[in-house]
PDB file of N, CA and C in Angstrom:
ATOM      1  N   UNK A   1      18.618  11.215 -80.073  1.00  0.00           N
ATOM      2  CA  UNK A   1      18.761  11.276 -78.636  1.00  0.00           C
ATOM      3  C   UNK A   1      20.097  11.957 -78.326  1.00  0.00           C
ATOM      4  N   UNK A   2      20.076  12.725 -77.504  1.00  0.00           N
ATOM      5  CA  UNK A   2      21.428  13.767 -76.983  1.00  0.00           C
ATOM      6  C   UNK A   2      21.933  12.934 -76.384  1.00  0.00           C
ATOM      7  N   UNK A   3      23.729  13.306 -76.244  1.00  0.00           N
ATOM      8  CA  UNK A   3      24.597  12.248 -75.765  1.00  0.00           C
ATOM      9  C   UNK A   3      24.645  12.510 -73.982  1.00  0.00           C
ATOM     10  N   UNK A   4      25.175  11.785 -73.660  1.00  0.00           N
ATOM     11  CA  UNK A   4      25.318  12.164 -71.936  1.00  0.00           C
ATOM     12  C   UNK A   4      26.796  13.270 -72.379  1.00  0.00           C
ATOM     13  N   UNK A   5      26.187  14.793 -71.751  1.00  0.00           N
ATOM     14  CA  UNK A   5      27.276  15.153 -71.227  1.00  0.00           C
ATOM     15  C   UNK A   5      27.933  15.660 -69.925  1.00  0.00           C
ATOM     16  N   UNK A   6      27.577  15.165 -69.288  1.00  0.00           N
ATOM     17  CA  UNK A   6      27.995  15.572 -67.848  1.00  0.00           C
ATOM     18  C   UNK A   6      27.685  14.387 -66.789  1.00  0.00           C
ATOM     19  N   UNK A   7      28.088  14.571 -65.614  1.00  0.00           N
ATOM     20  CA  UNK A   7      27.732  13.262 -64.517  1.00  0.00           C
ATOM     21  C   UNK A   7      26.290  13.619 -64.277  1.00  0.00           C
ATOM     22  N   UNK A   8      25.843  14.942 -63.847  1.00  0.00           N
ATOM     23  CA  UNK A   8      24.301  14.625 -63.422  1.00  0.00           C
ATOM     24  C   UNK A   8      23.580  14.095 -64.777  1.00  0.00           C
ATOM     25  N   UNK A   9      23.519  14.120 -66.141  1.00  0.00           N
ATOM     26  CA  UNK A   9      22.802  13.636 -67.159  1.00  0.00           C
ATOM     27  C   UNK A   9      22.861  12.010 -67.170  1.00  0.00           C
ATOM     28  N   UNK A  10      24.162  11.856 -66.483  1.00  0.00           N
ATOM     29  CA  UNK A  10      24.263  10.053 -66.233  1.00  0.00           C
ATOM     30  C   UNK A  10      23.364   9.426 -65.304  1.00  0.00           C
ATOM     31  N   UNK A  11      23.405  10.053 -63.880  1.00  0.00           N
ATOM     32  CA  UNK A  11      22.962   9.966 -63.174  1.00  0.00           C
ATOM     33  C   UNK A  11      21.891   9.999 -62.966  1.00  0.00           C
ATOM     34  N   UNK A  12      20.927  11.181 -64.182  1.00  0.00           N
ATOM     35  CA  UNK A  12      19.701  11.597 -63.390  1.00  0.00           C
ATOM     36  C   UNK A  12      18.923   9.946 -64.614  1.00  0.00           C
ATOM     37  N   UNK A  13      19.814   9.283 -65.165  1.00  0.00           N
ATOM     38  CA  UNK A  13      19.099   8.307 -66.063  1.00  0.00           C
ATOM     39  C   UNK A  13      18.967   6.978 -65.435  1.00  0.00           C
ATOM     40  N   UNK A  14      20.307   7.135 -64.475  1.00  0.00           N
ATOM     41  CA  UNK A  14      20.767   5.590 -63.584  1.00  0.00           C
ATOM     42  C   UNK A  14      19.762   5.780 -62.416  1.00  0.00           C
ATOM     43  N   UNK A  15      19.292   6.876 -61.847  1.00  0.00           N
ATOM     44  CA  UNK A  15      18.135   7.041 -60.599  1.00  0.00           C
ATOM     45  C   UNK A  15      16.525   6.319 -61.189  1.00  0.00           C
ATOM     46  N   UNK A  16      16.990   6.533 -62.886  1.00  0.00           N
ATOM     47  CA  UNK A  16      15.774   6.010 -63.536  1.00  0.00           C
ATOM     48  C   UNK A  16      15.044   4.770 -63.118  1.00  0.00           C
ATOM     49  N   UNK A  17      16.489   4.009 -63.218  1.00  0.00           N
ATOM     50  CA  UNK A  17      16.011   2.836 -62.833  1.00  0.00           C
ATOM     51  C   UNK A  17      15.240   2.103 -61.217  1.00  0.00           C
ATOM     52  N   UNK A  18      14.866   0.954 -61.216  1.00  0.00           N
ATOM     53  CA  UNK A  18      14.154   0.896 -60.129  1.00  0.00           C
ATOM     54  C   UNK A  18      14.601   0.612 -59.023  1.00  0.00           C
ATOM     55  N   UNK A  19      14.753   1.003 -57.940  1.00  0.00           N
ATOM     56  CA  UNK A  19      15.104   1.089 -56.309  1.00  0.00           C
ATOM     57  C   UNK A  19      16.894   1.388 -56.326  1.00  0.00           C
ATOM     58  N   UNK A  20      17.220   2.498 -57.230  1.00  0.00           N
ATOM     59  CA  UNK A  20      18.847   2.818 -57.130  1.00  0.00           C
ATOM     60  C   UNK A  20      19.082   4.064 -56.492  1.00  0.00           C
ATOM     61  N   UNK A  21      19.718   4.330 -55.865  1.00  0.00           N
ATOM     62  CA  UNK A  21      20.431   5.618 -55.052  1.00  0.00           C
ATOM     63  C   UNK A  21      21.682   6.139 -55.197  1.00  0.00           C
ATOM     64  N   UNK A  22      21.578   7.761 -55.088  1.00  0.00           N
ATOM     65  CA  UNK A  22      22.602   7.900 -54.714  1.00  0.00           C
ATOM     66  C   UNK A  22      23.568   8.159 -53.368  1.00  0.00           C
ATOM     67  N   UNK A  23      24.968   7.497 -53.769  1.00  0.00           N
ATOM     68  CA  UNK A  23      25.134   7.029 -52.735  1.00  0.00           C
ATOM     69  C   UNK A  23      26.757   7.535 -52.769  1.00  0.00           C
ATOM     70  N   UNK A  24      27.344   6.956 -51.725  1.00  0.00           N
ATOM     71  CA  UNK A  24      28.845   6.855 -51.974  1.00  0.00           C
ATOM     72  C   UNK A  24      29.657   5.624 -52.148  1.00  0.00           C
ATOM     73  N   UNK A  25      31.233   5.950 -52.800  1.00  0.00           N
ATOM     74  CA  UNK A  25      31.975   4.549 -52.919  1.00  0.00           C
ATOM     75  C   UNK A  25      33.041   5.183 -52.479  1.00  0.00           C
ATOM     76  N   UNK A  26      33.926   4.461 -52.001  1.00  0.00           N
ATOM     77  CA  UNK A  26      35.716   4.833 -51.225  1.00  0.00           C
ATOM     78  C   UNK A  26      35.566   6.696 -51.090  1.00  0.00           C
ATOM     79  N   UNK A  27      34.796   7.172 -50.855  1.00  0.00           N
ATOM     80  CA  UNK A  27      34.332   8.518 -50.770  1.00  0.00           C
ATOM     81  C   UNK A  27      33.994   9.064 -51.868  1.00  0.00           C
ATOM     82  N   UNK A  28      33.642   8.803 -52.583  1.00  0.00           N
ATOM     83  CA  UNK A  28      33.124   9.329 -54.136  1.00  0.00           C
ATOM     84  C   UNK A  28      32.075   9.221 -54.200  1.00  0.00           C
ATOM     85  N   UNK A  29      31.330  10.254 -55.378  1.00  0.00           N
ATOM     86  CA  UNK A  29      29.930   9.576 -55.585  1.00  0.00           C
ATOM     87  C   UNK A  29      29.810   8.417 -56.151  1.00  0.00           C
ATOM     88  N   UNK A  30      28.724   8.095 -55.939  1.00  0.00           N
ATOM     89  CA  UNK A  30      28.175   6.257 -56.830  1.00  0.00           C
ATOM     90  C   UNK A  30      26.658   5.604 -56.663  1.00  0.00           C
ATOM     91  N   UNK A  31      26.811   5.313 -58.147  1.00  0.00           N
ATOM     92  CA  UNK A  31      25.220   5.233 -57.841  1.00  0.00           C
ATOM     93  C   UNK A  31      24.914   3.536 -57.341  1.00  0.00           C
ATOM     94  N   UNK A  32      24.172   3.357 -56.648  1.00  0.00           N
ATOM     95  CA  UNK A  32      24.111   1.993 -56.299  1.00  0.00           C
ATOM     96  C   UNK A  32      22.688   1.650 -56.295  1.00  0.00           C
ATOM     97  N   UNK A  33      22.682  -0.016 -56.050  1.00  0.00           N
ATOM     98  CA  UNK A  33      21.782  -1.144 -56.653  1.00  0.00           C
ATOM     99  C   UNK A  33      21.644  -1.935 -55.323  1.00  0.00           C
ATOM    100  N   UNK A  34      21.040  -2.128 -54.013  1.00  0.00           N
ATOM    101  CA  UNK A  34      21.293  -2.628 -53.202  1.00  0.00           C
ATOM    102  C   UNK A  34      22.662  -2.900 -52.242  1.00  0.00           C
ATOM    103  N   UNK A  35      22.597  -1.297 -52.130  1.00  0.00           N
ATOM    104  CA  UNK A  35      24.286  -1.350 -51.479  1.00  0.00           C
ATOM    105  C   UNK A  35      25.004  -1.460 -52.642  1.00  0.00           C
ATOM    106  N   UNK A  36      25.195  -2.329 -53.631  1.00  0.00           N
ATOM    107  CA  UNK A  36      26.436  -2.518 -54.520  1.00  0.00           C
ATOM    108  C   UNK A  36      26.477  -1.434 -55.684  1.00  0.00           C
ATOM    109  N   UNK A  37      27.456  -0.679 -55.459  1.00  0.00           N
ATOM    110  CA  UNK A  37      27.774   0.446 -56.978  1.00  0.00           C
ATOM    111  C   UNK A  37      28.048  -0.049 -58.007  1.00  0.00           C
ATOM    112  N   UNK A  38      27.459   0.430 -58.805  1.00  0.00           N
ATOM    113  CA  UNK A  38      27.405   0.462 -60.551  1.00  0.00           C
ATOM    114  C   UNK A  38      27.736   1.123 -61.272  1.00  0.00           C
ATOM    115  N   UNK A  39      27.810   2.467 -60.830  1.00  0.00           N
ATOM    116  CA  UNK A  39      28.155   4.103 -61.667  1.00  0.00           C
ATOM    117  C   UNK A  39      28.995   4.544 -60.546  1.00  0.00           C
ATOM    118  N   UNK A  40      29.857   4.950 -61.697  1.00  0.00           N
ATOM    119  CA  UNK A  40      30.962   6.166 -61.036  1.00  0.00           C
ATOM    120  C   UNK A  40      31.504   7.287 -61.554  1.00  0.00           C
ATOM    121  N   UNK A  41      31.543   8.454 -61.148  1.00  0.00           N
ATOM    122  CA  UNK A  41      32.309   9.517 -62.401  1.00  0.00           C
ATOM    123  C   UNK A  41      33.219   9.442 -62.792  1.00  0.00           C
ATOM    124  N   UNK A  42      34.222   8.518 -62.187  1.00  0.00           N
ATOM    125  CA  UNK A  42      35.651   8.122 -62.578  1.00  0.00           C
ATOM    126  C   UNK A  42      36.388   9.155 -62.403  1.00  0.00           C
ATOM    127  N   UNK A  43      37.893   8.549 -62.721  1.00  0.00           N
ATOM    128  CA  UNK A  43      39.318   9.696 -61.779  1.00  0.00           C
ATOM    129  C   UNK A  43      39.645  10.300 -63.338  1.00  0.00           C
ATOM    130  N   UNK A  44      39.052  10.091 -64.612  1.00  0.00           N
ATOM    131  CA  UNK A  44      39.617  10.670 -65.687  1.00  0.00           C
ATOM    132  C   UNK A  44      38.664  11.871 -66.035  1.00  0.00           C
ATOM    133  N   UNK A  45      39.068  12.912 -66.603  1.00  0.00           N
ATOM    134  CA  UNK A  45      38.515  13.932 -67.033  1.00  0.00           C
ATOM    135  C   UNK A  45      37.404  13.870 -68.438  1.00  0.00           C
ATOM    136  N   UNK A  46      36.384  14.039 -68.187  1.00  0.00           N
ATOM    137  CA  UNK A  46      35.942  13.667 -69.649  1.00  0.00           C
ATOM    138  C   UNK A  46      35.173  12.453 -69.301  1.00  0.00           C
ATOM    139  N   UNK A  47      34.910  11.419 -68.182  1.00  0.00           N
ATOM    140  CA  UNK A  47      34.541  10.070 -68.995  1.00  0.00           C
ATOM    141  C   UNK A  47      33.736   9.732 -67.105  1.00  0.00           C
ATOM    142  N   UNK A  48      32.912   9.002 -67.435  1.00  0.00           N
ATOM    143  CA  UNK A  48      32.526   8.031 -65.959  1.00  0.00           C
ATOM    144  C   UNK A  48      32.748   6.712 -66.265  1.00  0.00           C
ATOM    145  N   UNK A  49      32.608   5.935 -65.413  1.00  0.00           N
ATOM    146  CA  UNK A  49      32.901   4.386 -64.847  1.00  0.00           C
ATOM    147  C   UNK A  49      31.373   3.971 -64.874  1.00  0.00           C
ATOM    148  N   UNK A  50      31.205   2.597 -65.747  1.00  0.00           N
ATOM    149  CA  UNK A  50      30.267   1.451 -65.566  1.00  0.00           C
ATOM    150  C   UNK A  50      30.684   0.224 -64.973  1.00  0.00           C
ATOM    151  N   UNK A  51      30.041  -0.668 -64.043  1.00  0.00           N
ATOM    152  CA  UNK A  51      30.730  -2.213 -64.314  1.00  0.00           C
ATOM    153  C   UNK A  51      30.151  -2.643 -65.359  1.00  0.00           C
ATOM    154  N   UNK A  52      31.301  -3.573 -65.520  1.00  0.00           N
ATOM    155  CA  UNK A  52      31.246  -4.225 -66.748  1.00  0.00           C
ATOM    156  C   UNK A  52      31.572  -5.615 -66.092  1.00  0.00           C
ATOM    157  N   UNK A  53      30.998  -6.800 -67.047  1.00  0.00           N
ATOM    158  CA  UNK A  53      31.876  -7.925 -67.058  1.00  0.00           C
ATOM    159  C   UNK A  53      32.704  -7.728 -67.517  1.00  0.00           C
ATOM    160  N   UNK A  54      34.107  -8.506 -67.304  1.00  0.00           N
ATOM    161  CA  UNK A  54      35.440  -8.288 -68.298  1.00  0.00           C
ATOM    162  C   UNK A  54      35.268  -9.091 -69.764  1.00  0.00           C
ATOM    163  N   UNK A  55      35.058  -9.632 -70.014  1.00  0.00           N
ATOM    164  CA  UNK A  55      34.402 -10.119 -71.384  1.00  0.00           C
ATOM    165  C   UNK A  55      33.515  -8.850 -72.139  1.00  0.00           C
ATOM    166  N   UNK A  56      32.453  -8.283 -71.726  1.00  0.00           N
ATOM    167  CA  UNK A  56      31.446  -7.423 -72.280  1.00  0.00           C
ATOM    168  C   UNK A  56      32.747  -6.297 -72.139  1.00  0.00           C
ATOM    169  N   UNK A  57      33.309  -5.689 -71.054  1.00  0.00           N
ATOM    170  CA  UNK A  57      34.176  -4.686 -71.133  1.00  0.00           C
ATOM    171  C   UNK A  57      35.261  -4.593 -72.524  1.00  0.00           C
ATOM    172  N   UNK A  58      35.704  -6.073 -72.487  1.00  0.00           N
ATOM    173  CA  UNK A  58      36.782  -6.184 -73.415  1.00  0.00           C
ATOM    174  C   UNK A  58      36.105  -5.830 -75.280  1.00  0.00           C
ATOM    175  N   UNK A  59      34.811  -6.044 -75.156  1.00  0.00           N
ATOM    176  CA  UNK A  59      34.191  -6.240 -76.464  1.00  0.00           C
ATOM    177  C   UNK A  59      33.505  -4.796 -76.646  1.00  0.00           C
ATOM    178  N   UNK A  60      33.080  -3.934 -75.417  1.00  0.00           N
ATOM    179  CA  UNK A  60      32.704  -2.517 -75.623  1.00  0.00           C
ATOM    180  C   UNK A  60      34.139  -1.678 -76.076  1.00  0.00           C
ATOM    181  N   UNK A  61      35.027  -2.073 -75.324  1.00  0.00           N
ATOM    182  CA  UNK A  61      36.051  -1.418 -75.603  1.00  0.00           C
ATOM    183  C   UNK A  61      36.814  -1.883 -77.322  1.00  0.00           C
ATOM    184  N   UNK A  62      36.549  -3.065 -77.690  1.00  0.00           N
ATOM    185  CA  UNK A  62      36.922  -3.547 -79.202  1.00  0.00           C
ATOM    186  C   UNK A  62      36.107  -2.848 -80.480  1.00  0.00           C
ATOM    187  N   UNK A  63      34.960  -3.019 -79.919  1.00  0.00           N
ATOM    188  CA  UNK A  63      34.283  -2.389 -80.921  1.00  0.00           C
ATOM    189  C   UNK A  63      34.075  -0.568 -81.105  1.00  0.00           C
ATOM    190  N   UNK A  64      33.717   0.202 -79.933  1.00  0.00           N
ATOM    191  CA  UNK A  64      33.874   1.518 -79.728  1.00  0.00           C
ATOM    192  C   UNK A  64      34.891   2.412 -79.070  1.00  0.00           C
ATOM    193  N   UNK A  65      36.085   2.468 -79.589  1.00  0.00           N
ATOM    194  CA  UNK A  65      37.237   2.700 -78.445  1.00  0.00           C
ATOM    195  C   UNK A  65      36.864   4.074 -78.504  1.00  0.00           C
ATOM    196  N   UNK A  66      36.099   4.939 -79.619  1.00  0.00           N
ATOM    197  CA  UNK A  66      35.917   6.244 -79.232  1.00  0.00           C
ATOM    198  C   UNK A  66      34.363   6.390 -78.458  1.00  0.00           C
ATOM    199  N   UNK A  67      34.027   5.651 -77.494  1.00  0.00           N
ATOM    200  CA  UNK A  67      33.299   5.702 -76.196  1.00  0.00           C
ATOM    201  C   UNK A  67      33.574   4.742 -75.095  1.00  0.00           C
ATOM    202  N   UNK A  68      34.263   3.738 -75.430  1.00  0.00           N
ATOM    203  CA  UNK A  68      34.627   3.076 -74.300  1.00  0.00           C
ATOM    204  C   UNK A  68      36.313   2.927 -74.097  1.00  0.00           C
ATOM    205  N   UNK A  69      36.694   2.885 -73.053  1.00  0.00           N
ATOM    206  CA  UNK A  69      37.826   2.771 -72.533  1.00  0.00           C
ATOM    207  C   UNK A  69      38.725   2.914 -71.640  1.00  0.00           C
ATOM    208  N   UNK A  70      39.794   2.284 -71.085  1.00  0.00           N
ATOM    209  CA  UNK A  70      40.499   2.130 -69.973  1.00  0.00           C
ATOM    210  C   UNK A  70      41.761   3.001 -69.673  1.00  0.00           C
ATOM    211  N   UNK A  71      41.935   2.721 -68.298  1.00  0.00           N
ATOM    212  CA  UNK A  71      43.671   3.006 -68.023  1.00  0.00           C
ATOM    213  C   UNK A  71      43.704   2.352 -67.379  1.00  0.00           C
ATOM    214  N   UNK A  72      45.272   2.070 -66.945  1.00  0.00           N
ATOM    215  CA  UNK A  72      46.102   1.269 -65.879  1.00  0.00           C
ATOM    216  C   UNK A  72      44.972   0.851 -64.853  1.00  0.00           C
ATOM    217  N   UNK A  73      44.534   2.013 -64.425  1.00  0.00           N
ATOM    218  CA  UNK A  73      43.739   2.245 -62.907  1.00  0.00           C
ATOM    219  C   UNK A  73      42.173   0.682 -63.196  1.00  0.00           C
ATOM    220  N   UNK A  74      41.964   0.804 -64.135  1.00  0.00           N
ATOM    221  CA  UNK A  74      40.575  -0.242 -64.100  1.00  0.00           C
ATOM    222  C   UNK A  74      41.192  -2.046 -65.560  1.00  0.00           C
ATOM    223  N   UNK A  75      42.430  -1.647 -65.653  1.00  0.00           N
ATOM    224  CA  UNK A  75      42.716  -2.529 -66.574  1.00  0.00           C
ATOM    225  C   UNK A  75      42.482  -4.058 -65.383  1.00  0.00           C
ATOM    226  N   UNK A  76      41.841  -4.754 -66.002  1.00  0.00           N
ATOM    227  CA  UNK A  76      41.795  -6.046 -64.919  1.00  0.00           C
ATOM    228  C   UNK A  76      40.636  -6.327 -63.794  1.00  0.00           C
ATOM    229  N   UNK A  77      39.769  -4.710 -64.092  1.00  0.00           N
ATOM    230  CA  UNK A  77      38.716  -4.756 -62.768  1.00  0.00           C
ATOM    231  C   UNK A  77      37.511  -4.813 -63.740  1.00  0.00           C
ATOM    232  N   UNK A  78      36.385  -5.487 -63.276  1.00  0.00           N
ATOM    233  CA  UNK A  78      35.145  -5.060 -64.162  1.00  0.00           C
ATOM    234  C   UNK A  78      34.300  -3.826 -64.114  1.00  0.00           C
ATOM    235  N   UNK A  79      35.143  -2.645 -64.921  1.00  0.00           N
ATOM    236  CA  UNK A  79      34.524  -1.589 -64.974  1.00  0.00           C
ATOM    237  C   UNK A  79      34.787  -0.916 -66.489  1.00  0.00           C
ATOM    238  N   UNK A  80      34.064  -0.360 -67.073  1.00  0.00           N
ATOM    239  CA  UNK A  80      34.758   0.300 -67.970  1.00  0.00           C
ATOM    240  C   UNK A  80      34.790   1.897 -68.443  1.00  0.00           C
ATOM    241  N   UNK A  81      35.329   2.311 -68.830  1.00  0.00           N
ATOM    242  CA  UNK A  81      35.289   3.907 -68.492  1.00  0.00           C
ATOM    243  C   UNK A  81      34.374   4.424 -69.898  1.00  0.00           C
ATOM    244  N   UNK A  82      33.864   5.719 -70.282  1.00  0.00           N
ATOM    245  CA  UNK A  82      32.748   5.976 -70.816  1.00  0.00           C
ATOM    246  C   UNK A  82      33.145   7.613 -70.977  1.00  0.00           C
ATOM    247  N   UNK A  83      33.610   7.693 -72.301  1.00  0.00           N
ATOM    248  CA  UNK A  83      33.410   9.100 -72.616  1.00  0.00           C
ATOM    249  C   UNK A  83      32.122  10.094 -72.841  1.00  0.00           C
ATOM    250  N   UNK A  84      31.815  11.318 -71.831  1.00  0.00           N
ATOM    251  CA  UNK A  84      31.055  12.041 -72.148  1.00  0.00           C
ATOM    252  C   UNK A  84      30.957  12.576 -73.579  1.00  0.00           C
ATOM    253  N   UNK A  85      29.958  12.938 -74.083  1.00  0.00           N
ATOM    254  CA  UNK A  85      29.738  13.460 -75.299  1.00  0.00           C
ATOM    255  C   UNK A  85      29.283  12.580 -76.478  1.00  0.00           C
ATOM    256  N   UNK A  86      29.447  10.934 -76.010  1.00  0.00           N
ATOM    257  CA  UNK A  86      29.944  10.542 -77.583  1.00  0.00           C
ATOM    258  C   UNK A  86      28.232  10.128 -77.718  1.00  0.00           C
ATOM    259  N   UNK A  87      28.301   9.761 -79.290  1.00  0.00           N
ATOM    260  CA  UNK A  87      26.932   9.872 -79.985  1.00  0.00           C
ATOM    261  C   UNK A  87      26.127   8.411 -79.939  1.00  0.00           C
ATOM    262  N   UNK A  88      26.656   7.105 -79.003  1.00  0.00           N
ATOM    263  CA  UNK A  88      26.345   6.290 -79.164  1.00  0.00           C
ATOM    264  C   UNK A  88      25.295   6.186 -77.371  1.00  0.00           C
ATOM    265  N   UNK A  89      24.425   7.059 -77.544  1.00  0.00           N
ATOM    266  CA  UNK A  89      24.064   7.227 -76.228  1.00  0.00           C
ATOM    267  C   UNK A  89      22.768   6.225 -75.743  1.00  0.00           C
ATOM    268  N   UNK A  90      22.510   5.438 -77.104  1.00  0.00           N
ATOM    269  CA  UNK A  90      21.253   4.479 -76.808  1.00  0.00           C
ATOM    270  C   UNK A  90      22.131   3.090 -75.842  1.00  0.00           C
ATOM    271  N   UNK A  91      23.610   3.162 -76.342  1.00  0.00           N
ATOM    272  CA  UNK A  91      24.497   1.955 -76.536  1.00  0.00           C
ATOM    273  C   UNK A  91      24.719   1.956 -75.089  1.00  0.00           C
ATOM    274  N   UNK A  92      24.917   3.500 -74.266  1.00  0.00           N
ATOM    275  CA  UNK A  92      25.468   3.697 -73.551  1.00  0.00           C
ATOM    276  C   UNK A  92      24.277   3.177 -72.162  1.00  0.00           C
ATOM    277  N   UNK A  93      23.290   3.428 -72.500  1.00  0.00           N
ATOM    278  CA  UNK A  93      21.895   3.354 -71.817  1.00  0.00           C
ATOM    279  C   UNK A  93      21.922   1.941 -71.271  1.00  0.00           C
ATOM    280  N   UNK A  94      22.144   1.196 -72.522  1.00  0.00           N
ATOM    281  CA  UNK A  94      22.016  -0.346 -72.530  1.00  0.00           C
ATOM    282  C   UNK A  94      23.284  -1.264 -71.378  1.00  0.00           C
ATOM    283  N   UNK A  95      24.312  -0.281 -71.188  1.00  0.00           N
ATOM    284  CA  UNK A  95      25.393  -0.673 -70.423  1.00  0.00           C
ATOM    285  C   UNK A  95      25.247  -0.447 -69.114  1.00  0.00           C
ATOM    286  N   UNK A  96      24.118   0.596 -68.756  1.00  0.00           N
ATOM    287  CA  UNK A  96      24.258   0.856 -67.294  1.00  0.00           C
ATOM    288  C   UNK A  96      22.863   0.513 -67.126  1.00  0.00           C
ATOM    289  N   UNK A  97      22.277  -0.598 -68.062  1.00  0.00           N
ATOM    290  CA  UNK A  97      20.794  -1.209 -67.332  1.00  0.00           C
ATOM    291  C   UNK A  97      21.427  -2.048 -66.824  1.00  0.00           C
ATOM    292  N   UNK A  98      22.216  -2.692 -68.041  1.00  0.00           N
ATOM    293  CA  UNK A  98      22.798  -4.249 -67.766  1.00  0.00           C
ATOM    294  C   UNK A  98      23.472  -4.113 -66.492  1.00  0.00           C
ATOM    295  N   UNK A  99      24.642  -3.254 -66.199  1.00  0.00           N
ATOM    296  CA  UNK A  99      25.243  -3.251 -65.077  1.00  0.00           C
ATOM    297  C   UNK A  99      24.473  -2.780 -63.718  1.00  0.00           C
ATOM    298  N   UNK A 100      22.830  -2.391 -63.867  1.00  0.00           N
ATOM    299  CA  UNK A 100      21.976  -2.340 -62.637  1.00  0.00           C
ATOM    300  C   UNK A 100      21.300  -3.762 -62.646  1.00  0.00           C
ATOM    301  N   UNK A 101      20.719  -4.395 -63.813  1.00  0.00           N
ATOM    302  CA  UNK A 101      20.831  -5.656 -63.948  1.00  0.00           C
ATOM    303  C   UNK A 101      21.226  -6.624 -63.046  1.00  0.00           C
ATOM    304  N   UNK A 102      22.668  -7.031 -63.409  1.00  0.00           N
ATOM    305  CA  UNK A 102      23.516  -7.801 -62.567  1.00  0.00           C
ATOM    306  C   UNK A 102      23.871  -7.655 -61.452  1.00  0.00           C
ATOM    307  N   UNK A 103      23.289  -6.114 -60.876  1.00  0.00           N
ATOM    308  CA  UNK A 103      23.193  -6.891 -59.088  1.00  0.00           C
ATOM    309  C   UNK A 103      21.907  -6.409 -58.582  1.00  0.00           C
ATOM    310  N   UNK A 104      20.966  -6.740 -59.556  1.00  0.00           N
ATOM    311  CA  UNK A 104      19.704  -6.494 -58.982  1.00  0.00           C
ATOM    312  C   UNK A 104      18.952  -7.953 -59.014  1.00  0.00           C
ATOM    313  N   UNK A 105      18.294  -8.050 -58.011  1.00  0.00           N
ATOM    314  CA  UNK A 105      17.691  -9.778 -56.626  1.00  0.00           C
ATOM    315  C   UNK A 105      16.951 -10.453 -58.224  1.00  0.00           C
ATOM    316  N   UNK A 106      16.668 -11.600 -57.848  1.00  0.00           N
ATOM    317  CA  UNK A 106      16.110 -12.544 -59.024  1.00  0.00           C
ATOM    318  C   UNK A 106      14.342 -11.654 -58.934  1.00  0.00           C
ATOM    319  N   UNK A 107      13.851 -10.899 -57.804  1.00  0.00           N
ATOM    320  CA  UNK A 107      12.903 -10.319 -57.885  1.00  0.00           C
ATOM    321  C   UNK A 107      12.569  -9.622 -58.564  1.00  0.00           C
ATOM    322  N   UNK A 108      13.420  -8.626 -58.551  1.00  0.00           N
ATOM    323  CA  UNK A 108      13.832  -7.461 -59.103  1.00  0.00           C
ATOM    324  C   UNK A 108      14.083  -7.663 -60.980  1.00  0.00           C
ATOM    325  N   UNK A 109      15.099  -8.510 -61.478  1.00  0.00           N
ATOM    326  CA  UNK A 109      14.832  -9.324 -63.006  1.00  0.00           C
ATOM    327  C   UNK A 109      13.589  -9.527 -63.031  1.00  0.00           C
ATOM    328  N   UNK A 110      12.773 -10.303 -62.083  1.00  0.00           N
ATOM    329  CA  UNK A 110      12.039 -10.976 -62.566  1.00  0.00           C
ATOM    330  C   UNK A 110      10.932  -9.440 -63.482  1.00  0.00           C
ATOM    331  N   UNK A 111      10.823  -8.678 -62.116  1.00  0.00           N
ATOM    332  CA  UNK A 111      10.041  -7.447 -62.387  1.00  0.00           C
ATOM    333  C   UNK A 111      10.451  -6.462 -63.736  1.00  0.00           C
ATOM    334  N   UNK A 112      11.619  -6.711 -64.005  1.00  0.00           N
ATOM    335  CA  UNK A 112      12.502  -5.899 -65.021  1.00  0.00           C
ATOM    336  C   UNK A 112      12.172  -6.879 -66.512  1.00  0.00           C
ATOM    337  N   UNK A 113      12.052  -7.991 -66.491  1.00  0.00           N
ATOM    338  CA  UNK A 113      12.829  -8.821 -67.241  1.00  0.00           C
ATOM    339  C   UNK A 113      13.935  -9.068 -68.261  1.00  0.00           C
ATOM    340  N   UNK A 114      14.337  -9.554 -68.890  1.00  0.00           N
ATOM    341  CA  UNK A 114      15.185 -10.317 -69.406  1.00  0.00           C
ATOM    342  C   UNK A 114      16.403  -9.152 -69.442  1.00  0.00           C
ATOM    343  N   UNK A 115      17.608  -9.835 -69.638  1.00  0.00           N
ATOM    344  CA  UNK A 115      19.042  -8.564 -69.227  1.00  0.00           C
ATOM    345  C   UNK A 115      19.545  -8.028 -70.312  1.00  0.00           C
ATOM    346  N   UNK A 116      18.934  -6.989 -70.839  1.00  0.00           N
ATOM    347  CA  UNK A 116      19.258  -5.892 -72.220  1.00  0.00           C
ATOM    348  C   UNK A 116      20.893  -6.446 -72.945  1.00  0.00           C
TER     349      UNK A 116
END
């Protein structure tokens, strides 16, 4: 499977999912889940923004620091940043279900089921 390299290849995977848009955040693009954003291209060159729990963030970032990782700007927020290119792109898939997941209605799980 080819890696994500660019924001529309992120994007056109996060529209995949069911009832998400694109949308805006603090004027940026963002893809959202009932009003609430999930995806972002982020302010770094090279990489987009997932939420994350800070626990799951702290452990994507422990285990793959050459695809996941922070700066100052998201240290402390639940998001985690996501280098384009890298080869772990099934891993990467699995991070932005979960994070459409968690703010999608108990309906919506129910229809999806269980949280990747």
């Amino acid at each position: 499977m080819a890696a994500f390299d660019s924001w529309d290849e992120v994007i056109a995977f996060a529209l995949g999912l069911p009832e998400t848009e694109l949308s805006t955040s603090w004027g940026r693009p963002a893809v959202k889940l009932r009003s609430k954003a999930f995806l972002y291209p982020g302010r770094e060159a090279g990489s987009f923004a997932v939420a994350a729990p800070l626990p799951e963030k702290e452990m994507l970032i422990e285990t793959d620091p050459g695809t996941f990782w922070e700066t100052d700007h998201y240290r402390g927020w639940p998001a985690v940043l996501v280098r384009y290119g890298s080869p772990e792109r099934e891993r990467i898939e699995t991070v932005i279900t979960r994070a459409w997941w968690d703010r999608a209605s108990k309906a919506q799980r129910a229809g999806f089921g269980e949280r990747p």
